[in-house]
Protein backbone atom coordinates (compact mmCIF):
# COMPACT_ATOMS: atom_id res chain seq x y z
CA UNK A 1 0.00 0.00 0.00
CA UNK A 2 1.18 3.11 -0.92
CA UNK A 3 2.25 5.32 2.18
CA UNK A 4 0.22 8.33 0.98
CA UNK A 5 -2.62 6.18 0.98
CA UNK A 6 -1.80 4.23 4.16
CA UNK A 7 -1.70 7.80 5.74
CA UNK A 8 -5.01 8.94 4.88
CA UNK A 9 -6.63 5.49 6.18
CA UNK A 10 -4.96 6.11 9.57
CA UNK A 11 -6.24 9.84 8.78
CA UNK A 12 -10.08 7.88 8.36
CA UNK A 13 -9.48 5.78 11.35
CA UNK A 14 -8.16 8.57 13.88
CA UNK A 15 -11.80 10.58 13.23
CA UNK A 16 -13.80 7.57 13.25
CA UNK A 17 -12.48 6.67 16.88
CA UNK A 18 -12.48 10.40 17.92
CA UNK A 19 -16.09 10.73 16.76
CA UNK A 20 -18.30 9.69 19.34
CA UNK A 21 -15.98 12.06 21.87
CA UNK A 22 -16.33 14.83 19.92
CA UNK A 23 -20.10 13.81 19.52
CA UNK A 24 -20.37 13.88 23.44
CA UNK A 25 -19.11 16.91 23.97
CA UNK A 26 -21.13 18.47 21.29
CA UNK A 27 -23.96 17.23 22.82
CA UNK A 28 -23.04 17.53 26.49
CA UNK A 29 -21.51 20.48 26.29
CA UNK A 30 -22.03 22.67 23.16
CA UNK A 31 -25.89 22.40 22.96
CA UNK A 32 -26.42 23.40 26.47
CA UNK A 33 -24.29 26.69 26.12
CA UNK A 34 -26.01 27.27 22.82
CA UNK A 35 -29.54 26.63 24.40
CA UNK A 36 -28.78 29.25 27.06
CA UNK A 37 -27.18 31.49 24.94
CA UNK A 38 -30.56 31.37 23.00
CA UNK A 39 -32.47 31.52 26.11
CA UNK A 40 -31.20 34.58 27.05
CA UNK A 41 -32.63 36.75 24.30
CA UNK A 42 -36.25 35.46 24.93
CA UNK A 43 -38.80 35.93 27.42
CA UNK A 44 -38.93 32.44 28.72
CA UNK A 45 -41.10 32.51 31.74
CA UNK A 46 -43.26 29.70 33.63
CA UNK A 47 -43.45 26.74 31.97
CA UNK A 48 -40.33 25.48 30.24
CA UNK A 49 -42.72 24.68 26.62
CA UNK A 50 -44.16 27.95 26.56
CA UNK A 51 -44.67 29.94 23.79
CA UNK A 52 -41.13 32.26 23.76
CA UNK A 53 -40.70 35.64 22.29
CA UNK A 54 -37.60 37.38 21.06
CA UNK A 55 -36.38 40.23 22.65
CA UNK A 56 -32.48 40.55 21.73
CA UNK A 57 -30.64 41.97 24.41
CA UNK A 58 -33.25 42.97 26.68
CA UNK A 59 -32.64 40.86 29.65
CA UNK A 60 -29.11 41.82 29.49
CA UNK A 61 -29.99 44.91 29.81
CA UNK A 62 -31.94 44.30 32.86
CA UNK A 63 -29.63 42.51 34.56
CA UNK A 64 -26.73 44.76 33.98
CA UNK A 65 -29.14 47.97 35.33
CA UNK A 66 -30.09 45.77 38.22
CA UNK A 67 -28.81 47.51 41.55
CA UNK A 68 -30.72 45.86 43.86
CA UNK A 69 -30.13 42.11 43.23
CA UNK A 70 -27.78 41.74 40.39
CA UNK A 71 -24.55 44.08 40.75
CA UNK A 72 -24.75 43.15 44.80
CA UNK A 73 -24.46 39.40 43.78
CA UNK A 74 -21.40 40.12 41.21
CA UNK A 75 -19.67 42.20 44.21
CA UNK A 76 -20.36 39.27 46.76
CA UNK A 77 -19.11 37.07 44.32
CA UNK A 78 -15.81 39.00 44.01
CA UNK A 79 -15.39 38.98 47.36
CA UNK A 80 -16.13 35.70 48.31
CA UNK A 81 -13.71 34.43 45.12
CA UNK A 82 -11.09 37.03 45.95
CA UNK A 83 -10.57 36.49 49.73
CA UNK A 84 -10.93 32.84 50.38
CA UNK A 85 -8.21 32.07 46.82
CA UNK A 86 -5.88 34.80 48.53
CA UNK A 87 -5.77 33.25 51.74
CA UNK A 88 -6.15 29.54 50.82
CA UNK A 89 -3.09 30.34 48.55
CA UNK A 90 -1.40 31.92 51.51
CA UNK A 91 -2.19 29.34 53.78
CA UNK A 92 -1.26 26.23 50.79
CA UNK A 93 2.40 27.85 50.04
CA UNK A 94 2.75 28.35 53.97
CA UNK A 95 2.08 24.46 54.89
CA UNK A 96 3.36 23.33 51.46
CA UNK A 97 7.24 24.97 52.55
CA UNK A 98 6.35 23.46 55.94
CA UNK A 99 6.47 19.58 54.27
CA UNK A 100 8.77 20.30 51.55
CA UNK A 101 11.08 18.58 53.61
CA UNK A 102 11.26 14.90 54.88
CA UNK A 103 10.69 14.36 58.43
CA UNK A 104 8.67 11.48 60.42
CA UNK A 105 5.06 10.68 60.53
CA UNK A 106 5.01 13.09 56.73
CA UNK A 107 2.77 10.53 55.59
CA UNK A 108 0.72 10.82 58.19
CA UNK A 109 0.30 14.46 57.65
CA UNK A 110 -0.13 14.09 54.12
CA UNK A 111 -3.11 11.68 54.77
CA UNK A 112 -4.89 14.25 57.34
CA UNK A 113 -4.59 16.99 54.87
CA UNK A 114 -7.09 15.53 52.29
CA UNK A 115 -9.53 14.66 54.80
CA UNK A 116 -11.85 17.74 53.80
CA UNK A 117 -11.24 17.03 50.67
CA UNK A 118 -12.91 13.61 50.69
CA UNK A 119 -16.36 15.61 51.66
CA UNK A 120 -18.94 16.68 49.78
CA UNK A 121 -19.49 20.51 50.05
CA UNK A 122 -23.29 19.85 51.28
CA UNK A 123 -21.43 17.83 53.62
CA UNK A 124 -19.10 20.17 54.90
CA UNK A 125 -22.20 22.80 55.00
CA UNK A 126 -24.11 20.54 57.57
CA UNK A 127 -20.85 20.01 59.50
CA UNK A 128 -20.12 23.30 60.01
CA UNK A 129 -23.62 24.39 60.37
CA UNK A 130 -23.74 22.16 63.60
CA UNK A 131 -20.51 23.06 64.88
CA UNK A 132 -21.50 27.13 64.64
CA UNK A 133 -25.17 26.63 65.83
CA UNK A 134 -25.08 29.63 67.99
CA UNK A 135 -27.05 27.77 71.13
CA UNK A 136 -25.24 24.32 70.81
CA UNK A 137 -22.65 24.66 68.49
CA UNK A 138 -19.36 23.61 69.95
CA UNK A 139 -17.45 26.67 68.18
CA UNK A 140 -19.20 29.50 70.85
CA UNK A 141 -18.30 27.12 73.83
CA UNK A 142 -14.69 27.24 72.55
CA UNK A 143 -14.94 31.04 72.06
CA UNK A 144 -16.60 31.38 75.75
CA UNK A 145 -13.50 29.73 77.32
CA UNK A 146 -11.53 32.48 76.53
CA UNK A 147 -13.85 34.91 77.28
CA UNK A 148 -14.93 35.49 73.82
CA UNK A 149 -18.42 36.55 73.90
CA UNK A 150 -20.90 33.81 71.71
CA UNK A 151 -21.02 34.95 67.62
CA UNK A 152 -24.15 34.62 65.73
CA UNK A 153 -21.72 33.44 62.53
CA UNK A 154 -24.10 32.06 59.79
CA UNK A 155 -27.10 33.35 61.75
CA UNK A 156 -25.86 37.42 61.15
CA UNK A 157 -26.11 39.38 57.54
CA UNK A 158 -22.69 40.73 58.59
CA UNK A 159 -20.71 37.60 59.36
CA UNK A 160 -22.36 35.51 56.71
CA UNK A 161 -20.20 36.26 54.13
CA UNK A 162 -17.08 36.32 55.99
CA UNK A 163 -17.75 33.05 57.57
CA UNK A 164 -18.33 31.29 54.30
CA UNK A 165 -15.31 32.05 53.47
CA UNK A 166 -13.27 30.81 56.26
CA UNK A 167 -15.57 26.92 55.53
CA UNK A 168 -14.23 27.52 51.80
CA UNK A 169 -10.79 28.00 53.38
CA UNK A 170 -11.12 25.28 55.63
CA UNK A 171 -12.05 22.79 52.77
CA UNK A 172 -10.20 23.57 50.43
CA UNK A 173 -6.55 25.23 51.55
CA UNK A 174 -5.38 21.40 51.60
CA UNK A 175 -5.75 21.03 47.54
CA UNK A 176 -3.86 24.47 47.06
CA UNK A 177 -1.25 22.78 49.44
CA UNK A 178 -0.47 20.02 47.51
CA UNK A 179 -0.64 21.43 43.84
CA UNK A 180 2.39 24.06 45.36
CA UNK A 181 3.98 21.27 47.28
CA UNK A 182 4.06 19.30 44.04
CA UNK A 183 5.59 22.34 42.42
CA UNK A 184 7.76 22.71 45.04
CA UNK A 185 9.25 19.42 44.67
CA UNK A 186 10.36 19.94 40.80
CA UNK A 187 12.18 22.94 41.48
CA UNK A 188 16.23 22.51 41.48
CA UNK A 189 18.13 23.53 44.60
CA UNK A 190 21.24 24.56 43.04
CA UNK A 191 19.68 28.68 43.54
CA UNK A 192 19.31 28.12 46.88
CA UNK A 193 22.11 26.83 47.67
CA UNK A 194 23.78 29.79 45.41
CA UNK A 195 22.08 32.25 47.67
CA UNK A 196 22.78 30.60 51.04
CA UNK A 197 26.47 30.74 50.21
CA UNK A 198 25.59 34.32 48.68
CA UNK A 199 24.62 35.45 52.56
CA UNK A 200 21.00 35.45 51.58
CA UNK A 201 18.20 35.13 54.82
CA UNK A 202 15.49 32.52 54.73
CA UNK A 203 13.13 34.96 53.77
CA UNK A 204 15.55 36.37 51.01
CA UNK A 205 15.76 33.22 49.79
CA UNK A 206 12.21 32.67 49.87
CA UNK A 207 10.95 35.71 48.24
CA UNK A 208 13.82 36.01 45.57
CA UNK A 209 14.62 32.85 44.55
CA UNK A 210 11.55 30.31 45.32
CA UNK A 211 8.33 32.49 44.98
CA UNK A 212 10.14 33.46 41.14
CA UNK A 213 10.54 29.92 40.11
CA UNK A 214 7.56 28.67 41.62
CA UNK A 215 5.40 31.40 40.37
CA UNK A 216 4.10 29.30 36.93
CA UNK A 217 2.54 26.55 39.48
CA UNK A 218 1.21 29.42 41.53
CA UNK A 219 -0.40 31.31 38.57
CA UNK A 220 -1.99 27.84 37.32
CA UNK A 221 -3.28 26.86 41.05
CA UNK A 222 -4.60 30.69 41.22
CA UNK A 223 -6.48 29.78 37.82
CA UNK A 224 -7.86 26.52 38.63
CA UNK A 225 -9.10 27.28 42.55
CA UNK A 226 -10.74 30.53 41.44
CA UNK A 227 -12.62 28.87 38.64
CA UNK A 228 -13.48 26.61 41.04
CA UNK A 229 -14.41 29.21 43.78
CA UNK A 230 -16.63 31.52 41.38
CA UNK A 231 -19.01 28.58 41.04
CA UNK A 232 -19.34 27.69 44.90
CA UNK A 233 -23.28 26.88 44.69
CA UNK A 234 -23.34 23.56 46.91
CA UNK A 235 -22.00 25.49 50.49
CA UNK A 236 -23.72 28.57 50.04
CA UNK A 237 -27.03 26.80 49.37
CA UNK A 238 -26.78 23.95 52.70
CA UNK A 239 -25.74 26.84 54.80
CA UNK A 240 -27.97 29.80 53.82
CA UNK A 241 -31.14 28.32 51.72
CA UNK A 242 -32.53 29.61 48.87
CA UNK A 243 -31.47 33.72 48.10
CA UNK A 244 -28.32 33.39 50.46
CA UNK A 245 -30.18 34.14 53.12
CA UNK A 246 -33.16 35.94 54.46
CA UNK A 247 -31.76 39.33 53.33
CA UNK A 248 -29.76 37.64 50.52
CA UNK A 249 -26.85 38.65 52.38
CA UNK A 250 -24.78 35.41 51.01
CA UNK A 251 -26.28 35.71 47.54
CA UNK A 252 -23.40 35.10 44.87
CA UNK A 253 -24.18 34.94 40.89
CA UNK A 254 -24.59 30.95 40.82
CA UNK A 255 -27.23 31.47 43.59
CA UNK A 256 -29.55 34.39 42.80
CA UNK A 257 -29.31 31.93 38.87
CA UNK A 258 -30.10 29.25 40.60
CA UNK A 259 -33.44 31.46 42.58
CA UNK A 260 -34.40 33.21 39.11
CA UNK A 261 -34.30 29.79 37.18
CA UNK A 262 -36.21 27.43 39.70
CA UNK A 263 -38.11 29.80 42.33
CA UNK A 264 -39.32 32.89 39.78
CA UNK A 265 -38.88 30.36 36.85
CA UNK A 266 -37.70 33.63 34.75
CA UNK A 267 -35.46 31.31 32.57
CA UNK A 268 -34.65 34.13 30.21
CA UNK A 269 -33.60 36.28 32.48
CA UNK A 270 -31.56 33.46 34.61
CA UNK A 271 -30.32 32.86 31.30
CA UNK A 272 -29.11 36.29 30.60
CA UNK A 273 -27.31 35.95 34.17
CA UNK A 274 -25.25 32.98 33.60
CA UNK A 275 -24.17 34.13 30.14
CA UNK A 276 -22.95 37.24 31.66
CA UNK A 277 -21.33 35.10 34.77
CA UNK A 278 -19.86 32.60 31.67
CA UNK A 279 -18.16 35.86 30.04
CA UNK A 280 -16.69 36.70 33.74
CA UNK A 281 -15.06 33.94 34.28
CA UNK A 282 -13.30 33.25 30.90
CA UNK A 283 -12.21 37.36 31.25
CA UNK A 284 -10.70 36.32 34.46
CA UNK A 285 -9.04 33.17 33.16
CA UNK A 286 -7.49 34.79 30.25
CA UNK A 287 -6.32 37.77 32.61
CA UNK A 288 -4.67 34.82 34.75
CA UNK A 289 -2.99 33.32 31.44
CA UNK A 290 -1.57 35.92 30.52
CA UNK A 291 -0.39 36.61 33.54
CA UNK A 292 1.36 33.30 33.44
CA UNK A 293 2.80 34.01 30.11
CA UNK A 294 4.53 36.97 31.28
CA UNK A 295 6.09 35.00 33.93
CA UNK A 296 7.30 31.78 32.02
CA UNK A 297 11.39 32.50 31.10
């Protein structure tokens, strides 16, 4: 067989197994986002079957002039993302130089650390929602033993937010740990040795030579933990019920979706919302990427 010919029958037989992949995700994945996207310039309202009417960019417009429920999600959002990446990153790089190097009972460690990653964030919700029940909650009788006085925590608008955060942290600080420890462990140690014999200070050595070389692994962990933390649903819902609460003082972008879509049932609008919350995220990713591009050598 000729070898052009042999080429273009491994050509015919590396689409025909490839096929039902890409069919999947063309299904799976394409449709819905087109559906949505086609949602979102209709009035779709009540009954999924109902007679639809086009109406362009109207909902976006609605959503973006929304002050009361809309831009107040998107800031939540931000914050929520922003703080609990920042200090689960933080926290991740500090334990992840902490076990960088051998010592006994690592394994040990190593094991404990993914315990909260094993649960289920509706899990983790109901755990923590017991352990900060403000009358029997076992966090205010720790706080009361050293004089603390007891903290309404999920139960106040103002500490909502905050607290989520510090559950989020809590989770999932031990996966940012061991995506920088990983990194850690690929880096060579000839700089650091350079700059130990160079008179540098731990900290000198940490800032100027580690954080630089490490800062690709950071960049991608930053990307992946903040996609991840822009669509927290599962926690915020377990904790705080439908609207983030009773003055929708937890209310992110996924969940105030989430209430137009299945408690108003404005699917057009909802639509409009995730669309917009779809072009967020892939703004933020590409500002992250290029970040990271800057940084490669």
């Amino acid at each position: 067989m000729p070898a052009a010919t042999l080429q273009q029958e491994q050509r015919r037989l590396k689409w025909a197994m490839l096929s039902p992949a890409l069919f999947f995700i063309i299904a799976m994945i394409a449709f819905p986002l087109f559906y949505t996207a086609y949602l979102s310039t209709t009035d779709a309202f009540g009954a999924v079957n109902a007679h639809r009417s086009f109406l362009g960019l109207t909902n976006f417009s609605d959503a973006l002039s929304d002050t009361r429920r809309f831009w107040p999600a998107v800031a939540r959002t931000a914050v929520f993302t922003v703080a609990a990446v920042v200090l689960e990153l933080c926290l991740g790089l500090a334990v992840a130089m902490l076990l960088r190097r051998p010592f006994g009972g690592m394994r040990w460690v190593r094991t404990i650390l993914m315990v909260p990653l094993l649960a289920t964030p509706v899990a983790v919700g109901v755990l923590w929602l017991l352990i900060l029940d403000p009358t029997v909650g076992i966090a205010n009788h720790l706080l009361g033993l050293v004089g603390i006085p007891p903290q309404p925590f999920l139960g106040s608008v103002a500490e909502s937010l905050p607290t989520l955060v510090l559950i989020d942290v809590w989770q999932w600080t031990p996966m940012m740990t061991l995506l920088l420890l990983a990194g850690l462990s690929t880096l060579p140690e000839e700089p650091e040795e350079a700059a130990l014999i160079d008179g540098a200070s731990g900290w000198q050595r940490f800032r100027l030579v580690t954080v630089p070389m490490l800062m690709p692994v950071i960049i991608t962990s930053l990307v992946l933990r903040s996609v991840d933390a822009l669509k927290t649903f599962d926690l915020i819902y377990a904790t705080k019920g439908p609207g983030g609460g009773s003055s929708n003082e937890a209310e992110t972008l996924n969940v105030y979706a989430y209430g137009l879509t299945f408690d108003y049932q404005e699917y057009g609008l909802a639509a409009s919302v995730l669309v917009l919350f779809t072009v967020f995220i892939v703004l933020i990713v590409i500002a992250l990427r290029r970040r990271s591009a800057k940084d490669q050598p």
